[in-house]
Protein backbone atom coordinates (compact mmCIF):
# COMPACT_ATOMS: atom_id res chain seq x y z
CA UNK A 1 19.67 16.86 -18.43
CA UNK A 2 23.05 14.49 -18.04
CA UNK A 3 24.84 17.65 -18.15
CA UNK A 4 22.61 18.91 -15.08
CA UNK A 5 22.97 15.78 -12.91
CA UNK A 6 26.17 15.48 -13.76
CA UNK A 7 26.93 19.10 -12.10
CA UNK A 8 24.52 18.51 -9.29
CA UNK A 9 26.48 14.98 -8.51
CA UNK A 10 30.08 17.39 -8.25
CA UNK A 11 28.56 19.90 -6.71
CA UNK A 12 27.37 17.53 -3.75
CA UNK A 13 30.71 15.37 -3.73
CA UNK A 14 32.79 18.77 -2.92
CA UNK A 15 30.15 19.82 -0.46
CA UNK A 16 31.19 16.52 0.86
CA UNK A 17 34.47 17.01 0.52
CA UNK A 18 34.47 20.39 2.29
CA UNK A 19 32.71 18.96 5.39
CA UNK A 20 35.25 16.36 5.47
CA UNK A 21 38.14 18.61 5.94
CA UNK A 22 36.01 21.10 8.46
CA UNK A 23 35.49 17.77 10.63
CA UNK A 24 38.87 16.90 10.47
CA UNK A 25 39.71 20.58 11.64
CA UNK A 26 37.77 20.01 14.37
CA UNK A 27 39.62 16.57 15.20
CA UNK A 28 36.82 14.36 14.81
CA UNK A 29 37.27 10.86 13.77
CA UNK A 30 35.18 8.25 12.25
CA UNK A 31 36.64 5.93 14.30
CA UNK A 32 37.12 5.51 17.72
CA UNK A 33 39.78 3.00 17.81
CA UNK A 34 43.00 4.47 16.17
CA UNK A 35 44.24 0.94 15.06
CA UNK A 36 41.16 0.17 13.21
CA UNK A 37 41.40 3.68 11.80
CA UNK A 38 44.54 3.06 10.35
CA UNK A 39 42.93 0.00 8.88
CA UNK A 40 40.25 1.18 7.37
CA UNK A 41 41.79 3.86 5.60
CA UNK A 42 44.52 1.50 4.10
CA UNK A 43 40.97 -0.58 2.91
CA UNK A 44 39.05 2.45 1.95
CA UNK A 45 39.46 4.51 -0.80
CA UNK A 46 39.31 8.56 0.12
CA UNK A 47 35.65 9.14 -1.54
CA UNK A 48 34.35 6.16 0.74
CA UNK A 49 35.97 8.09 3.72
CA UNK A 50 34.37 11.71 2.56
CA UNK A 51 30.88 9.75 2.23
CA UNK A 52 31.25 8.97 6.06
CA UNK A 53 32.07 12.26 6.82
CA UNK A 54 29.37 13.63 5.31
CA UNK A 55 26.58 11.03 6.99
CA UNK A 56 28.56 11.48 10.45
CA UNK A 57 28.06 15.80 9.78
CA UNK A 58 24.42 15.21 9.08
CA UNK A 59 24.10 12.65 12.02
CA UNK A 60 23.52 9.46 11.09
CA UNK A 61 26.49 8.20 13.15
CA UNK A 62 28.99 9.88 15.88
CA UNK A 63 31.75 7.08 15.00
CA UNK A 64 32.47 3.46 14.16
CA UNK A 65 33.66 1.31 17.23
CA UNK A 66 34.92 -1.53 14.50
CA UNK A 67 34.30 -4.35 11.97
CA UNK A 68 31.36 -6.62 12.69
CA UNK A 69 31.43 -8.68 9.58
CA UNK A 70 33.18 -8.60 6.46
CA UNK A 71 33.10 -10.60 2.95
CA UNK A 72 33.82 -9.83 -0.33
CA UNK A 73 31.45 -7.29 -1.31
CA UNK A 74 30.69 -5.34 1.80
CA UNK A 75 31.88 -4.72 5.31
CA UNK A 76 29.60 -3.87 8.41
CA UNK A 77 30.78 -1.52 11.27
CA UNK A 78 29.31 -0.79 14.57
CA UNK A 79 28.65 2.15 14.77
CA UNK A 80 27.10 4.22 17.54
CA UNK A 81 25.29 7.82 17.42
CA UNK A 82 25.62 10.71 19.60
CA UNK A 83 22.58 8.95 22.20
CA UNK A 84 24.13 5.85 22.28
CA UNK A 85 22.20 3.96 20.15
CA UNK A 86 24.27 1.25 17.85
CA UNK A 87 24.01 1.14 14.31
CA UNK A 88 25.25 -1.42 11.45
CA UNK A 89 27.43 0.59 8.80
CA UNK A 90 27.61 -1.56 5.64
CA UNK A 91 30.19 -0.06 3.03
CA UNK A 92 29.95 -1.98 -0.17
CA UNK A 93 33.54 -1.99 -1.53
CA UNK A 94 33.90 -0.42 -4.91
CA UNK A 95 36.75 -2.58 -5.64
CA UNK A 96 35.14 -5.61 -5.47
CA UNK A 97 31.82 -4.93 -7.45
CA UNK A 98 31.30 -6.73 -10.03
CA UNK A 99 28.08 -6.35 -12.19
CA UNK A 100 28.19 -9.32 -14.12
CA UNK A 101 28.19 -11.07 -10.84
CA UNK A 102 24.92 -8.49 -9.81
CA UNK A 103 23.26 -8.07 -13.12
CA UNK A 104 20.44 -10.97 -12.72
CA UNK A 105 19.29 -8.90 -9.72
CA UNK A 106 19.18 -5.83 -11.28
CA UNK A 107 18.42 -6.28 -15.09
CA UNK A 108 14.69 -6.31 -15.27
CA UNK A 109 13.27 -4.56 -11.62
CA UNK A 110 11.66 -1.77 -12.61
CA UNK A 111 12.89 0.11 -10.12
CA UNK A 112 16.55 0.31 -11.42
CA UNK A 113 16.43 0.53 -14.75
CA UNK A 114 19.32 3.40 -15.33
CA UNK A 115 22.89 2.82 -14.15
CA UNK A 116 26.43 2.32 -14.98
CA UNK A 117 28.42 -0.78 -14.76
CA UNK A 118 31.44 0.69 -13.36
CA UNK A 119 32.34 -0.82 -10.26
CA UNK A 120 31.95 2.57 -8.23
CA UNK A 121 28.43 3.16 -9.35
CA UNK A 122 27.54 -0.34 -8.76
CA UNK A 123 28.41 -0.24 -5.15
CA UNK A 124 26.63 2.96 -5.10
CA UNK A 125 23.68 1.15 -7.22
CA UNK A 126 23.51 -2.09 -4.69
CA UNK A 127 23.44 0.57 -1.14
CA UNK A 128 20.76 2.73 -2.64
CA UNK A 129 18.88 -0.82 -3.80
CA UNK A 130 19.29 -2.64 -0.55
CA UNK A 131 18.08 1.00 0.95
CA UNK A 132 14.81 1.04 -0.69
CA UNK A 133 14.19 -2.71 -0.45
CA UNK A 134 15.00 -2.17 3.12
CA UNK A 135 12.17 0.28 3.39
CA UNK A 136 9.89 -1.50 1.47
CA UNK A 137 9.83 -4.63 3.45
CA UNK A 138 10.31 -2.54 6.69
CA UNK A 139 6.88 -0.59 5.72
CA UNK A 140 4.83 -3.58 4.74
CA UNK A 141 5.77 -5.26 8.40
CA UNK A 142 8.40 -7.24 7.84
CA UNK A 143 10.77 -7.62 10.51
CA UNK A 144 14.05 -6.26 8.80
CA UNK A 145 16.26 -4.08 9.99
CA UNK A 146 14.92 -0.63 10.10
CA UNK A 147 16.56 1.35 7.42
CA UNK A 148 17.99 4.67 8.47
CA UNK A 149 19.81 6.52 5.60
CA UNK A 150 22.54 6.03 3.00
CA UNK A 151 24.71 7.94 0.77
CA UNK A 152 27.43 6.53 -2.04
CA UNK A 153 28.37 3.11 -0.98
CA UNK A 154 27.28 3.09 2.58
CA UNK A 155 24.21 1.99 3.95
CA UNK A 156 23.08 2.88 7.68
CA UNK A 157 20.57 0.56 9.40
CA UNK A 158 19.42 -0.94 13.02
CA UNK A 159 22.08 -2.93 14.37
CA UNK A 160 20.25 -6.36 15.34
CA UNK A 161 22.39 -7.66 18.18
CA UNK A 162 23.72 -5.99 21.78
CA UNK A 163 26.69 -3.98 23.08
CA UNK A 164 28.17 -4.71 18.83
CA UNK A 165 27.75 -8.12 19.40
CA UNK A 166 25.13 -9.43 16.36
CA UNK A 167 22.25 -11.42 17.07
CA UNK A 168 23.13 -15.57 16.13
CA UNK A 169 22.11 -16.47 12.58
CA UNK A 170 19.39 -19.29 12.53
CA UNK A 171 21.96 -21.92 11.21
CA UNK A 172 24.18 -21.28 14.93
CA UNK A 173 20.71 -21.79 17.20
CA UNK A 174 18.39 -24.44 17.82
CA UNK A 175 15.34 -23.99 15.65
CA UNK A 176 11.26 -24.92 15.82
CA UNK A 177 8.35 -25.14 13.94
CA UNK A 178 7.51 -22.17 15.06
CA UNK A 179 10.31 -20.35 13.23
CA UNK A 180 9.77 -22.40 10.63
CA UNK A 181 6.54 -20.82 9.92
CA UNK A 182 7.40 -17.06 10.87
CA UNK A 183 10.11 -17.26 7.95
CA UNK A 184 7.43 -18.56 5.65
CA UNK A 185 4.95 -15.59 7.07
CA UNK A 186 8.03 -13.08 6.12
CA UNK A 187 8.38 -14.92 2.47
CA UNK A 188 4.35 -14.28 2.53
CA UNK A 189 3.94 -10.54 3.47
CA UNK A 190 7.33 -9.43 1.74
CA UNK A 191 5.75 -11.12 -1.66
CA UNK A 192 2.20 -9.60 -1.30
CA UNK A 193 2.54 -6.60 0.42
CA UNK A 194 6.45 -5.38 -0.10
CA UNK A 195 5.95 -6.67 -3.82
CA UNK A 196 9.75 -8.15 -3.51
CA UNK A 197 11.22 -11.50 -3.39
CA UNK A 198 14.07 -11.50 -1.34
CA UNK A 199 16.67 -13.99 -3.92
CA UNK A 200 19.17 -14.96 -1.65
CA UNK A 201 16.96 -16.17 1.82
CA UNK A 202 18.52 -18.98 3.43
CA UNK A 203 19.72 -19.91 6.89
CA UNK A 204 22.92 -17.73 6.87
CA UNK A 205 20.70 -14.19 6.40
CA UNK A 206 18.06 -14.64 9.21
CA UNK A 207 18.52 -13.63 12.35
CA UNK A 208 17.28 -15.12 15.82
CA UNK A 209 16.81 -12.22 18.56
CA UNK A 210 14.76 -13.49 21.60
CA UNK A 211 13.05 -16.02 19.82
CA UNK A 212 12.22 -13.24 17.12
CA UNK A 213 12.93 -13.82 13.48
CA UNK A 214 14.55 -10.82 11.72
CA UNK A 215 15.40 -11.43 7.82
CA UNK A 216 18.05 -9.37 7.00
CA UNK A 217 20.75 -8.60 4.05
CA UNK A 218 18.28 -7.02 1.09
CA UNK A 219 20.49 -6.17 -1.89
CA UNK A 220 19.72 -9.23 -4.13
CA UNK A 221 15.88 -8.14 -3.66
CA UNK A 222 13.82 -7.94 -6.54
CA UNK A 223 10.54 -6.57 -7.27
CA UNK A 224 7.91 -9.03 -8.32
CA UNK A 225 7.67 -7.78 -11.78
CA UNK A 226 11.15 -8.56 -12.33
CA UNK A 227 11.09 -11.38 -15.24
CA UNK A 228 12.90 -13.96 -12.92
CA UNK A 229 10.93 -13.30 -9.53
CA UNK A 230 9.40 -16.68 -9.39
CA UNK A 231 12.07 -18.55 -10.20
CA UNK A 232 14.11 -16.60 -7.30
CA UNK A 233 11.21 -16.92 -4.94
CA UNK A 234 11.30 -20.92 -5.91
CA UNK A 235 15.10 -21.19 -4.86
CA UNK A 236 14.15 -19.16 -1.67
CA UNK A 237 11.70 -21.51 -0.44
CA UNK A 238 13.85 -24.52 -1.19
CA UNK A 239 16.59 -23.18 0.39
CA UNK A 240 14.97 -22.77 3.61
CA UNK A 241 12.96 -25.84 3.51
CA UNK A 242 16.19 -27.75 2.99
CA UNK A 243 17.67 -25.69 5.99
CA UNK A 244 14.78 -26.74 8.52
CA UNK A 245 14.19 -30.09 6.70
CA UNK A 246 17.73 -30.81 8.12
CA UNK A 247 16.50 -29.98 11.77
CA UNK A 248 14.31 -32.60 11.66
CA UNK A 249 11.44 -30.02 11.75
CA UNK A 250 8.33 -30.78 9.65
CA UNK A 251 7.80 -28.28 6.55
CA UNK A 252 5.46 -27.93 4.00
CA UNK A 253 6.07 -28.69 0.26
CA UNK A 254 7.59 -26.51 -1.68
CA UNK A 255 5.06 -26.16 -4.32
CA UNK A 256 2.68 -25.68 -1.88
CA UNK A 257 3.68 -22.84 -0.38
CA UNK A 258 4.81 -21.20 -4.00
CA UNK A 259 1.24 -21.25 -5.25
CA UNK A 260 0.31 -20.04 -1.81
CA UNK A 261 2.33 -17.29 -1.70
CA UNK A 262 1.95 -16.63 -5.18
CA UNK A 263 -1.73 -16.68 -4.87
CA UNK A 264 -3.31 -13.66 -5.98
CA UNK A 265 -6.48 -13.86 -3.52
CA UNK A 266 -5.05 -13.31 0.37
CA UNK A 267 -7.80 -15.03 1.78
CA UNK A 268 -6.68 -18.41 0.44
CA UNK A 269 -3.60 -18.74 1.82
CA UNK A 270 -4.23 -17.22 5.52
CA UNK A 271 -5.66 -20.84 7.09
CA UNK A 272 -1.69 -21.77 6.59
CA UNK A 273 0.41 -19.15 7.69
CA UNK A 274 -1.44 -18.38 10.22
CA UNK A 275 -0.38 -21.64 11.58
CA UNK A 276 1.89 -22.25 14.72
């Protein structure tokens, strides 16, 4: 069976690698700007270029117009499709992955319980992870960004923002109640019906798009059967009550709102988050 998936896993990365050099016969690039094209491949590594290729052959982007953020795991792109629709293109860099740093949030879910720790794979592990979360949440109505496809280390999704300018996080705007409790409502449904606990939510990963709240950046997500889903769902709460607590806005206690969400029973925990 290794032997077969093994195969299978060549097989597809010099289909790849074929469609790479047929769209570079045909002059295509990946990006539009030659500058940052002679950046990125100095930052890339040539299997993180063929992976592009390959999603820009089957569609999922025409090109990448540049870098909208970057830190030390992952870099987002703009990119734009054939229509003219923007994209975010997160590449998680397979130089920088580091599973001791990741193993908390992946030792334990279910969902993940066969990988490698090389530093390839986990990039590879942490796209395909904040993928499905992605979906998950995105399917269970939480406003995320809508998860279009991935492949290796690259992860395609709505681009929250206009003309490849991103939306403001919530710690850069001026913030209400009313937000207040529509992040709670997303900590709410993404528990319940998503079954995940996000494990990083705080100020810095929520987006504020016409007074809409958008949660975003997915990869620490954990199922709720993971062995330390309270205890991230705990820190997630905090974190955000300390954020608004700040703003002078009122909030609810923590504990509160843990048994609350936690609650098996949905009926018991509507009269609050239903609140405005």
């Amino acid at each position: 069976m290794v032997k077969y998936v093994r195969e299978r896993e060549e097989r597809e990365f010099e289909r790849a690698h074929r469609d790479a050099e047929r769209i570079d016969k045909r002059d295509r690039v990946i990006l539009k700007n030659e500058e940052e094209r002679s950046v990125f491949e100095e930052v890339f590594d040539r299997r993180t270029l063929m992976t592009l290729y390959a999603l820009a052959n089957k569609g999922a982007f025409s090109y990448l117009n540049g870098v909208v953020s970057s830190g030390k795991e992952a870099r987002v792109y703009w990119g734009v499709t054939n229509q003219k629709t923007d994209l975010a293109v997160k590449i998680y860099l397979t130089s920088s992955s580091d599973f001791k740093k990741r193993s908390q949030y992946i030792l334990g879910d279910p969902r993940f319980n066969r990988f490698s720790s090389d530093s390839r794979s986990v990039a590879e592990l942490w796209a395909r992870k904040e993928f499905t979360n992605l979906q998950q949440a995105f399917d269970a109505g939480v406003r995320v960004p809508r998860p279009e496809a991935f492949l290796g280390n690259v992860l395609v999704m709505e681009f929250i923002g206009e003309g490849g300018i991103p939306s403001p996080l919530l710690t850069n705007v001026k913030v209400s109640r009313k937000d207040y409790v529509s992040v709670v409502k997303a900590m709410n449904i993404l528990y319940k019906k998503a079954e995940l606990v996000h494990a990083d939510l705080s100020e810095y990963n929520v987006f504020k798009l016409h007074e809409e709240i958008i949660i975003f950046d997915f990869g620490s997500a954990v199922s709720t059967k993971h062995p330390l889903a309270k205890q991230f769902l705990e820190r997630d709460v905090q974190n955000i009550n300390h954020f608004f607590e700040k703003k002078g806005i009122k909030v609810t206690p923590k504990e509160k709102i843990l048994s609350q969400i936690a609650e098996q029973k949905r009926e018991k925990s509507e009269s609050y988050f239903d609140e405005q």
